[in-house]
C-alpha atoms as a PDB file:
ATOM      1  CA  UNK A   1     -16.835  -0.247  -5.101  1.00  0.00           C
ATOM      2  CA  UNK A   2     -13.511  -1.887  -6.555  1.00  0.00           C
ATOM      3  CA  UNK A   3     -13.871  -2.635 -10.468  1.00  0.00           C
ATOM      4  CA  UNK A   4     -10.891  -3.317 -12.453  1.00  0.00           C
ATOM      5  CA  UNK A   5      -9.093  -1.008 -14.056  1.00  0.00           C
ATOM      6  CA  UNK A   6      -9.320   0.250 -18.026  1.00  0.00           C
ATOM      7  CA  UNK A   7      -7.148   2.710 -19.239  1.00  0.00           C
ATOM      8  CA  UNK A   8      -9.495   4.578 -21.296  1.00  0.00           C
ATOM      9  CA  UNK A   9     -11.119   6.366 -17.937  1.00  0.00           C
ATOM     10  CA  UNK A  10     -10.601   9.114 -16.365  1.00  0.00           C
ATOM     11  CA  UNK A  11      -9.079   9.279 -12.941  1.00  0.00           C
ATOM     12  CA  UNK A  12      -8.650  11.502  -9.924  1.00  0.00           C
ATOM     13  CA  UNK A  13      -5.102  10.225  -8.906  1.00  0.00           C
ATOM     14  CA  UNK A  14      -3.186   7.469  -9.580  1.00  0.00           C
ATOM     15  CA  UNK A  15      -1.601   5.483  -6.615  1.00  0.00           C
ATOM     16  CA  UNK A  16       0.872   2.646  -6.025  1.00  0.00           C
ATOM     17  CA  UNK A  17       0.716   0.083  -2.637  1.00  0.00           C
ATOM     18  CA  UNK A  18       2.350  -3.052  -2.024  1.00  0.00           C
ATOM     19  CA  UNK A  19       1.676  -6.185   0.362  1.00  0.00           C
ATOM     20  CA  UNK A  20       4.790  -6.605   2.162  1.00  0.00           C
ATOM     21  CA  UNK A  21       4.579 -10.500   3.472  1.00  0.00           C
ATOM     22  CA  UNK A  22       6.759 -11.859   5.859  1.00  0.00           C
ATOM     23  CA  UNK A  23       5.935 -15.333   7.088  1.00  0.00           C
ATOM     24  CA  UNK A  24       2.685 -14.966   8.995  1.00  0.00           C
ATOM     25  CA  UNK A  25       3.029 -11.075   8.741  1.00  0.00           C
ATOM     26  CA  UNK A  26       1.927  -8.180   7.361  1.00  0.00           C
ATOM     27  CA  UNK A  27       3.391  -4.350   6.985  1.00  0.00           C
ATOM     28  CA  UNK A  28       0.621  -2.192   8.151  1.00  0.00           C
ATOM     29  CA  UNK A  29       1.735   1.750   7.880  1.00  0.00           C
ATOM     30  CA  UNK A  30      -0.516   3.725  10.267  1.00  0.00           C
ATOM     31  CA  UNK A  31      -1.742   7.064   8.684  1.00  0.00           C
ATOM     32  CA  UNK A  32      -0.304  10.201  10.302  1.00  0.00           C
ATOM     33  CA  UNK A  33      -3.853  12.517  11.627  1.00  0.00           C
ATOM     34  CA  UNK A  34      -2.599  15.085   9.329  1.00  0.00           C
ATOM     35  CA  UNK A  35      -2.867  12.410   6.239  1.00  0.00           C
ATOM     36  CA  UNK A  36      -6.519  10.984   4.446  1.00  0.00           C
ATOM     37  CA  UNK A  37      -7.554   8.566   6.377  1.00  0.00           C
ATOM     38  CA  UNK A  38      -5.269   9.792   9.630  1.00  0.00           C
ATOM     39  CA  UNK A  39      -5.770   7.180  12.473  1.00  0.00           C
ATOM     40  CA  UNK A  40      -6.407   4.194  10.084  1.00  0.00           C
ATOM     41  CA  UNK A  41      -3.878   1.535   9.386  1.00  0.00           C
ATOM     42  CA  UNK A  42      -3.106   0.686   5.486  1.00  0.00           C
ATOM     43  CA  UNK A  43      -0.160  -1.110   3.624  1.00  0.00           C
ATOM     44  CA  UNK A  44       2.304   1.324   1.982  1.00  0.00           C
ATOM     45  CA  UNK A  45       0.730   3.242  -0.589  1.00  0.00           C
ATOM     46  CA  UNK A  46       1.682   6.741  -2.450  1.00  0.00           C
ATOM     47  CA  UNK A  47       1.040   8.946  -5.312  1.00  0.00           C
ATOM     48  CA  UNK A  48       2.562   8.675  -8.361  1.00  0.00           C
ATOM     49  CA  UNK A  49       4.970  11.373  -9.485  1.00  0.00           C
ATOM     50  CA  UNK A  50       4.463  12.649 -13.182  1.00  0.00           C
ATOM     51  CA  UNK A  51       6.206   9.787 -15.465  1.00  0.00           C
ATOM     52  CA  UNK A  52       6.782   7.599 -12.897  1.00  0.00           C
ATOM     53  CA  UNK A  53       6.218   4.049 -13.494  1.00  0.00           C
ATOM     54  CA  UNK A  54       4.233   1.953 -10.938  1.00  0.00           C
ATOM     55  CA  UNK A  55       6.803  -0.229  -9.385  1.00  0.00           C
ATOM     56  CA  UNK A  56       9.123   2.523  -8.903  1.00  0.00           C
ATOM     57  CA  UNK A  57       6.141   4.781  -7.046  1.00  0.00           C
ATOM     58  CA  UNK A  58       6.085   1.812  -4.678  1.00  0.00           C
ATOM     59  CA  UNK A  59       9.376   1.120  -4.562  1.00  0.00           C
ATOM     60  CA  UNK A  60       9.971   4.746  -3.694  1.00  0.00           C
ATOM     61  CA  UNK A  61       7.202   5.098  -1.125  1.00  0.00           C
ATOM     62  CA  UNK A  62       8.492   1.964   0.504  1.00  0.00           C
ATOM     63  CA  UNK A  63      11.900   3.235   1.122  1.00  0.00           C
ATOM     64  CA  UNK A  64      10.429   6.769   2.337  1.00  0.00           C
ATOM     65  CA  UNK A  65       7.863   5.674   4.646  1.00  0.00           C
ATOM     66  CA  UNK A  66       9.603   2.485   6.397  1.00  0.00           C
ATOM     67  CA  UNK A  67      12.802   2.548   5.085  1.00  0.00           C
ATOM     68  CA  UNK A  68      12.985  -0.919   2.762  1.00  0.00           C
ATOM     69  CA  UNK A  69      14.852  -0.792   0.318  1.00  0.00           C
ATOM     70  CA  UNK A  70      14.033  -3.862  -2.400  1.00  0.00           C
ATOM     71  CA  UNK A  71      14.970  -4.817  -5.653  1.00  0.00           C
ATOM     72  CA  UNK A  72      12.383  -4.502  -8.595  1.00  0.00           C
ATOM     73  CA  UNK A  73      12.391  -8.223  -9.442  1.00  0.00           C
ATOM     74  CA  UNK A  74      11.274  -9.284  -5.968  1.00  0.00           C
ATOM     75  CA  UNK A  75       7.680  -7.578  -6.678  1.00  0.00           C
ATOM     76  CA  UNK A  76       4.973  -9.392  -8.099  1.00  0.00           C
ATOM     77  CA  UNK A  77       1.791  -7.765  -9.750  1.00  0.00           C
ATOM     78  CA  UNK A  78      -1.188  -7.910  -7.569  1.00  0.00           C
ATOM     79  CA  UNK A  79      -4.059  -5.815  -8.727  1.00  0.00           C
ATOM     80  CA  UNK A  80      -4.696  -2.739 -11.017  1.00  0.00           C
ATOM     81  CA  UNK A  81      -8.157  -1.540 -10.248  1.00  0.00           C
ATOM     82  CA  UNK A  82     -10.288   2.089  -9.729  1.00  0.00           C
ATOM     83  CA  UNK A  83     -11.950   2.471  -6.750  1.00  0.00           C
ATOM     84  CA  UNK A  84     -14.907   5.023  -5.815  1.00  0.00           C
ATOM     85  CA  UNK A  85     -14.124   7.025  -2.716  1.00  0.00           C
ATOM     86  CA  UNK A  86     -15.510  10.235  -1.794  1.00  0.00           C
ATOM     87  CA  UNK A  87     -16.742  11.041  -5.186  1.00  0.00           C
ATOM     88  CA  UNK A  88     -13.442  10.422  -6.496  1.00  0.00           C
ATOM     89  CA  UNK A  89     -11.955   7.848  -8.787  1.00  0.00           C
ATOM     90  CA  UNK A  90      -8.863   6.759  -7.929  1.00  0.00           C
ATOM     91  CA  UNK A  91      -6.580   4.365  -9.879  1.00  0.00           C
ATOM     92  CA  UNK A  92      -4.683   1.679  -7.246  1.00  0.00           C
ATOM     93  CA  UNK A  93      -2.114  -0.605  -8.871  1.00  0.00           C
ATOM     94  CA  UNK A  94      -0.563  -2.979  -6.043  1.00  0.00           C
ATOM     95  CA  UNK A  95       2.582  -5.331  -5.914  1.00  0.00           C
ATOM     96  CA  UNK A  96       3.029  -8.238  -3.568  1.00  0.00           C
ATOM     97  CA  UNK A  97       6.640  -8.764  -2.005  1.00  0.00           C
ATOM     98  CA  UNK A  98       8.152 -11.742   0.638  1.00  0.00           C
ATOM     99  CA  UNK A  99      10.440 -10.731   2.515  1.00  0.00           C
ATOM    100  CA  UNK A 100      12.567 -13.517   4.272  1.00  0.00           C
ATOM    101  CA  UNK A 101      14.062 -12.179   7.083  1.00  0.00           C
ATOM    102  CA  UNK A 102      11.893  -9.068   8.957  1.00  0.00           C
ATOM    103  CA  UNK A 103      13.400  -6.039   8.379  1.00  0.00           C
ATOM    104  CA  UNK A 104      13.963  -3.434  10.622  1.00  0.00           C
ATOM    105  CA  UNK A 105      11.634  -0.225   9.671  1.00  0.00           C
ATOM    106  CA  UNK A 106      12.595   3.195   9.826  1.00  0.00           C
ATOM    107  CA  UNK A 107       9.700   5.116   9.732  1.00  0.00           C
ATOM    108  CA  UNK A 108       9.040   8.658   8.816  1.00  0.00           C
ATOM    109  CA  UNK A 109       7.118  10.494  11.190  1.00  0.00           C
ATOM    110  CA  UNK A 110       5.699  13.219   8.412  1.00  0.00           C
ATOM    111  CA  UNK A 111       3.764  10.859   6.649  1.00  0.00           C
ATOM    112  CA  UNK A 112       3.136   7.686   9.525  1.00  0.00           C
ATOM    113  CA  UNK A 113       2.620   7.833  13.326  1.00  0.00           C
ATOM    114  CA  UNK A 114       3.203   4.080  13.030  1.00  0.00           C
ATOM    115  CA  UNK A 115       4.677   1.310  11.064  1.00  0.00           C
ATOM    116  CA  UNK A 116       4.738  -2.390  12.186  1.00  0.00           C
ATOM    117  CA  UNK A 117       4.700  -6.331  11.172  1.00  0.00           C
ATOM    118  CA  UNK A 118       1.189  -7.359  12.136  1.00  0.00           C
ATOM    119  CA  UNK A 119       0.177 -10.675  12.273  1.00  0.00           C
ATOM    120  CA  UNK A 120      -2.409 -11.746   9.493  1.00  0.00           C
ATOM    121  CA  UNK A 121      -4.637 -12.737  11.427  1.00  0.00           C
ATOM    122  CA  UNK A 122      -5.380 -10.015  13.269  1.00  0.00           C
ATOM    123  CA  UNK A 123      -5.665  -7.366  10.475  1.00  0.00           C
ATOM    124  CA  UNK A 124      -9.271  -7.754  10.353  1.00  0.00           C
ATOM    125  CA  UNK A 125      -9.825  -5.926  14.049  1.00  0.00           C
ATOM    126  CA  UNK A 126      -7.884  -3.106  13.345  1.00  0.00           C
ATOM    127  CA  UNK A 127      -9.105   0.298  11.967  1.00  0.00           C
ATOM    128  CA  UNK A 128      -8.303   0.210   8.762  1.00  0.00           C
ATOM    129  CA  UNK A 129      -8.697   2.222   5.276  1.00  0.00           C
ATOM    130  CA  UNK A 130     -11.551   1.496   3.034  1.00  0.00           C
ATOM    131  CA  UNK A 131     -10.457  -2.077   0.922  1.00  0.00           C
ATOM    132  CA  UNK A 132      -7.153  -2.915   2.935  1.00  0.00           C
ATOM    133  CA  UNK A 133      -8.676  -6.530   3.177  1.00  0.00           C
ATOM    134  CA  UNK A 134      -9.594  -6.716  -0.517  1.00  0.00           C
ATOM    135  CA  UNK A 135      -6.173  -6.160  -1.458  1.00  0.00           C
ATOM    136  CA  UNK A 136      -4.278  -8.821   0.983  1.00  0.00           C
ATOM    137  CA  UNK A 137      -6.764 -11.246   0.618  1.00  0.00           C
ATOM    138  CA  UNK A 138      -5.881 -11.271  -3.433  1.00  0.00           C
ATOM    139  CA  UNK A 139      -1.896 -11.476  -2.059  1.00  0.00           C
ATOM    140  CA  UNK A 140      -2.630 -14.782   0.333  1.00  0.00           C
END
């Protein structure tokens, strides 16, 4: 269940994605086995540190997992919402970014077995984590 966010609850853990968009394409991180949700693909996402503002959490986690490194005016809002998993409540705020030219990813192999540009269309068949869809569908 996604409802949207209100800063009077309490939550579990607070995490930051993004929707990286280039032309038809996606970034889809693949979860490392080790990692929740290991074996499922989802776009970059990470834990906040304490004090740390949304946008740089993503910003951050972007440049650690794949290796972008982008500017804080080229994000966009997306959604700020709690969602129910596994009994606990956890706070998701996600950006939007286009991206122009693909970059090339570096990906670190502690967090992601995988990192790639996936075509849009094809998200939907892939194994992916719980509300993956929800999100890019509100960044189309």
């Amino acid at each position: 269940m996604i409802i949207e966010y209100n800063h009077r609850w309490p939550v579990d853990l607070n995490v930051a994605g993004c929707v990286c968009l280039c032309g038809d394409e996606v970034l889809l991180v693949k979860r490392h086995q080790s990692k929740p949700f290991g074996g499922m693909w989802a776009l970059p996402t990470g834990k906040l540190e304490p004090g740390e503002r949304t946008i740089d959490a993503v910003r951050r986690e972007l440049a650690e997992e794949v290796g972008l490194a982008l500017a804080e005016s080229e994000f966009a809002p997306l959604n700020d919402v709690v969602v129910a998993l596994d009994g606990a409540l956890l706070r998701y705020v996600s950006f939007a970014v286009r991206v122009h030219d693909k970059p090339d990813l570096f990906l670190n192999d502690t967090e992601l077995s995988t990192a790639r540009w996936q075509d849009i269309r094809q998200v939907r068949a892939k194994r992916t984590i719980p509300y993956l869809w929800d999100t890019l569908s509100d960044a189309l």
